[in-house]
N, C-alpha and C. Protein backbone atom coordinates (compact mmCIF):
# COMPACT_ATOMS: atom_id res chain seq x y z
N UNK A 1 0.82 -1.20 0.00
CA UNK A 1 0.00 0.00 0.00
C UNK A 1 0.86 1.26 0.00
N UNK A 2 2.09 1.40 0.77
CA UNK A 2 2.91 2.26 0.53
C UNK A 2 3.28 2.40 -1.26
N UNK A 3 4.10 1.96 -1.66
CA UNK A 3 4.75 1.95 -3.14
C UNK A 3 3.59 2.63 -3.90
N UNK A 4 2.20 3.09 -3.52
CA UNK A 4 1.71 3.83 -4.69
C UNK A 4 1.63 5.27 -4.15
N UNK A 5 1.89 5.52 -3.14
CA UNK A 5 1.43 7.04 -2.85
C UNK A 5 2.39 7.86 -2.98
N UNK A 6 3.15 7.35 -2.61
CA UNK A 6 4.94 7.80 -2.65
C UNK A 6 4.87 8.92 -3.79
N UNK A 7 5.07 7.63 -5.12
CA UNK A 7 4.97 8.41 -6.26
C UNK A 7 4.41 9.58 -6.72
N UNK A 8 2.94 9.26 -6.16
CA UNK A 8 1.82 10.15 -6.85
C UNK A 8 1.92 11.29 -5.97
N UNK A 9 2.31 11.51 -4.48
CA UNK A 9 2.88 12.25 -3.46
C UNK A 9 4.21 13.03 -4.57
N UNK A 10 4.94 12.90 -5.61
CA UNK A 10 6.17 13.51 -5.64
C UNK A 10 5.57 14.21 -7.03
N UNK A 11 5.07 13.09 -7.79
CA UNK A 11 4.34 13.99 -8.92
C UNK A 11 3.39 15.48 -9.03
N UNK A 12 2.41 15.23 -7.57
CA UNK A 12 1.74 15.81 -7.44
C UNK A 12 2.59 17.44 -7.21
N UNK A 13 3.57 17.10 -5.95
CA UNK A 13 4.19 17.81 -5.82
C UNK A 13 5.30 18.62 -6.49
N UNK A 14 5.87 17.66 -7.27
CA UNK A 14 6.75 18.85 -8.03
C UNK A 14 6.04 18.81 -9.46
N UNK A 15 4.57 18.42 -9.82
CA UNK A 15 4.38 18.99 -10.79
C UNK A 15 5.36 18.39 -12.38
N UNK A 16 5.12 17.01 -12.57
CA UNK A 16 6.24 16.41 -13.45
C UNK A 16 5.00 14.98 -13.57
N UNK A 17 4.85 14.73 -14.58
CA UNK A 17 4.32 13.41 -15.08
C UNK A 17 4.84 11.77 -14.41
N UNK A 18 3.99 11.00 -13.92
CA UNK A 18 4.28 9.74 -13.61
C UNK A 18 5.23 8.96 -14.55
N UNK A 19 6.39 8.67 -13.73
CA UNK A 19 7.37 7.82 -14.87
C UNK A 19 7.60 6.22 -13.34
N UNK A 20 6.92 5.65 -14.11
CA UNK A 20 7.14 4.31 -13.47
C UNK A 20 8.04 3.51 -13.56
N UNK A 21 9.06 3.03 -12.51
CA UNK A 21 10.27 2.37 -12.85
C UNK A 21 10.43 1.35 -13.87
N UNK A 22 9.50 0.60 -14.18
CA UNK A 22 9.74 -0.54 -15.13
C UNK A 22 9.32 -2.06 -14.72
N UNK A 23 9.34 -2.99 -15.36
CA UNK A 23 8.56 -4.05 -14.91
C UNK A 23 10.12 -4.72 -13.95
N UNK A 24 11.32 -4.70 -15.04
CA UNK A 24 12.70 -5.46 -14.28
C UNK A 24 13.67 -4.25 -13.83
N UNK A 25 13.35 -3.01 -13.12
CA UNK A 25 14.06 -2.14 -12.02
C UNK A 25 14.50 -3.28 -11.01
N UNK A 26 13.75 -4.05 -10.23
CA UNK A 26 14.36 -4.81 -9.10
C UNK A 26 15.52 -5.40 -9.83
N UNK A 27 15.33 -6.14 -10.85
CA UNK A 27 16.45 -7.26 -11.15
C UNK A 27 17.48 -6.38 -11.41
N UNK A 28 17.26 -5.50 -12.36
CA UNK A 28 18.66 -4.57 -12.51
C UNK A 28 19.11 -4.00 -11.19
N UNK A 29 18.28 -3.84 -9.90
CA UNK A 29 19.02 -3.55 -8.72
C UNK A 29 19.16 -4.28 -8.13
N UNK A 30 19.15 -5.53 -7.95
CA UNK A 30 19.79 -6.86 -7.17
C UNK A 30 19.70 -8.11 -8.08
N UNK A 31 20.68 -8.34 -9.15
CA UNK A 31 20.69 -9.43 -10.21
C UNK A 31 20.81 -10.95 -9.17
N UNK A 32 21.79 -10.71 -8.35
CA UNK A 32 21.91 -11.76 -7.37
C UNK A 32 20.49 -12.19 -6.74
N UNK A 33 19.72 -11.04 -5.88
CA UNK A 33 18.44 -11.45 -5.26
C UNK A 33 17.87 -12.33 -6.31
N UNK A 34 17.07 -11.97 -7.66
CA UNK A 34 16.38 -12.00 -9.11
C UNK A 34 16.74 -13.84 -9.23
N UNK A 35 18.09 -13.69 -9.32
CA UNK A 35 18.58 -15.39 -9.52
C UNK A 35 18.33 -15.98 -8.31
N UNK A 36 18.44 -15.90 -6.79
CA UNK A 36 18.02 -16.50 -5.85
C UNK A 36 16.32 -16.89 -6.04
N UNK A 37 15.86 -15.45 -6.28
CA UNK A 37 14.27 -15.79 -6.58
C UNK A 37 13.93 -16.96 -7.24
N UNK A 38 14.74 -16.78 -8.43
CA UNK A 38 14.53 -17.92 -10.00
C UNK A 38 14.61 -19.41 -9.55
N UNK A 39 15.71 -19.51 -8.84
CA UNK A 39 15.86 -20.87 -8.37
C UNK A 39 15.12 -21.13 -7.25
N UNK A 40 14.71 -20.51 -6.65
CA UNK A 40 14.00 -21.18 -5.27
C UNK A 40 12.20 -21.59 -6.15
N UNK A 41 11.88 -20.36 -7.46
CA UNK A 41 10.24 -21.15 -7.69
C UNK A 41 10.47 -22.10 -8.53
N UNK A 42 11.61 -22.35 -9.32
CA UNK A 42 11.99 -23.62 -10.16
C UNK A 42 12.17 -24.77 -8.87
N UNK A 43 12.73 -24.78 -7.85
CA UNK A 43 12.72 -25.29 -6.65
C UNK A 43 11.35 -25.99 -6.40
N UNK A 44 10.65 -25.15 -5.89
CA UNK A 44 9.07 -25.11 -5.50
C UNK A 44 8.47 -26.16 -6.93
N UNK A 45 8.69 -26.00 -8.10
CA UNK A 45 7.68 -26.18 -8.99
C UNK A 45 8.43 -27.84 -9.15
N UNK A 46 9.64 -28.35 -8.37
CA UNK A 46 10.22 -29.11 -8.32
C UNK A 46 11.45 -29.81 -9.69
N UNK A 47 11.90 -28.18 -10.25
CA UNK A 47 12.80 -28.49 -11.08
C UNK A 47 14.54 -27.95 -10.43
N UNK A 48 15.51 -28.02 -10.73
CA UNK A 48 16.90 -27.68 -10.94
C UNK A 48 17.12 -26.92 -12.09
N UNK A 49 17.85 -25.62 -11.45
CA UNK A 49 18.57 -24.94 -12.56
C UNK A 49 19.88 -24.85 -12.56
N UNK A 50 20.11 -24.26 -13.45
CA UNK A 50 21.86 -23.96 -13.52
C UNK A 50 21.93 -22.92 -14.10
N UNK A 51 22.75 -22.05 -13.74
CA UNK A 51 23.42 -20.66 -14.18
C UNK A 51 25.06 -20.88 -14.84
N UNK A 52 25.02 -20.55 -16.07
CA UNK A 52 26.10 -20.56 -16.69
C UNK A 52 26.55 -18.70 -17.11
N UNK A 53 27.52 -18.15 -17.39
CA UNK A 53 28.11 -17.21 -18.14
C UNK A 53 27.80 -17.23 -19.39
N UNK A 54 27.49 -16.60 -20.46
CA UNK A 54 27.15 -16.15 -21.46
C UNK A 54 28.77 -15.78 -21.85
N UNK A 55 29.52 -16.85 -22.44
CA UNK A 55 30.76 -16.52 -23.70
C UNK A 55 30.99 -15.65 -24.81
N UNK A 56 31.04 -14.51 -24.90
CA UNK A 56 31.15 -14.08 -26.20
C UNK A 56 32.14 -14.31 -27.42
């Protein structure tokens, strides 16, 4: 219930259009948390993952 007023509290106030962070803001601010997440509902749904590096 907090996370919506905030916003509309800063818009209102300084008078500047709603710009909403984005659907993946969290992951780009904790990539580590994002992958803990990933594996614990692959977990739950009773699969194994693996994280590899991307080689260029």
């Amino acid at each position: 219930m907090h996370k919506l007023p905030i916003p509309i509290w800063h818009a209102l106030r300084d008078h500047t259009p709603y710009r909403g962070l984005g659907a993946d803001h969290f992951t780009h601010r904790d990539p580590e948390r994002a992958m803990r997440r990933m594996i614990k509902e692959a977990n739950s749904l009773g699969m194994t993952v693996r994280f590899e590096p991307i080689t260029a």
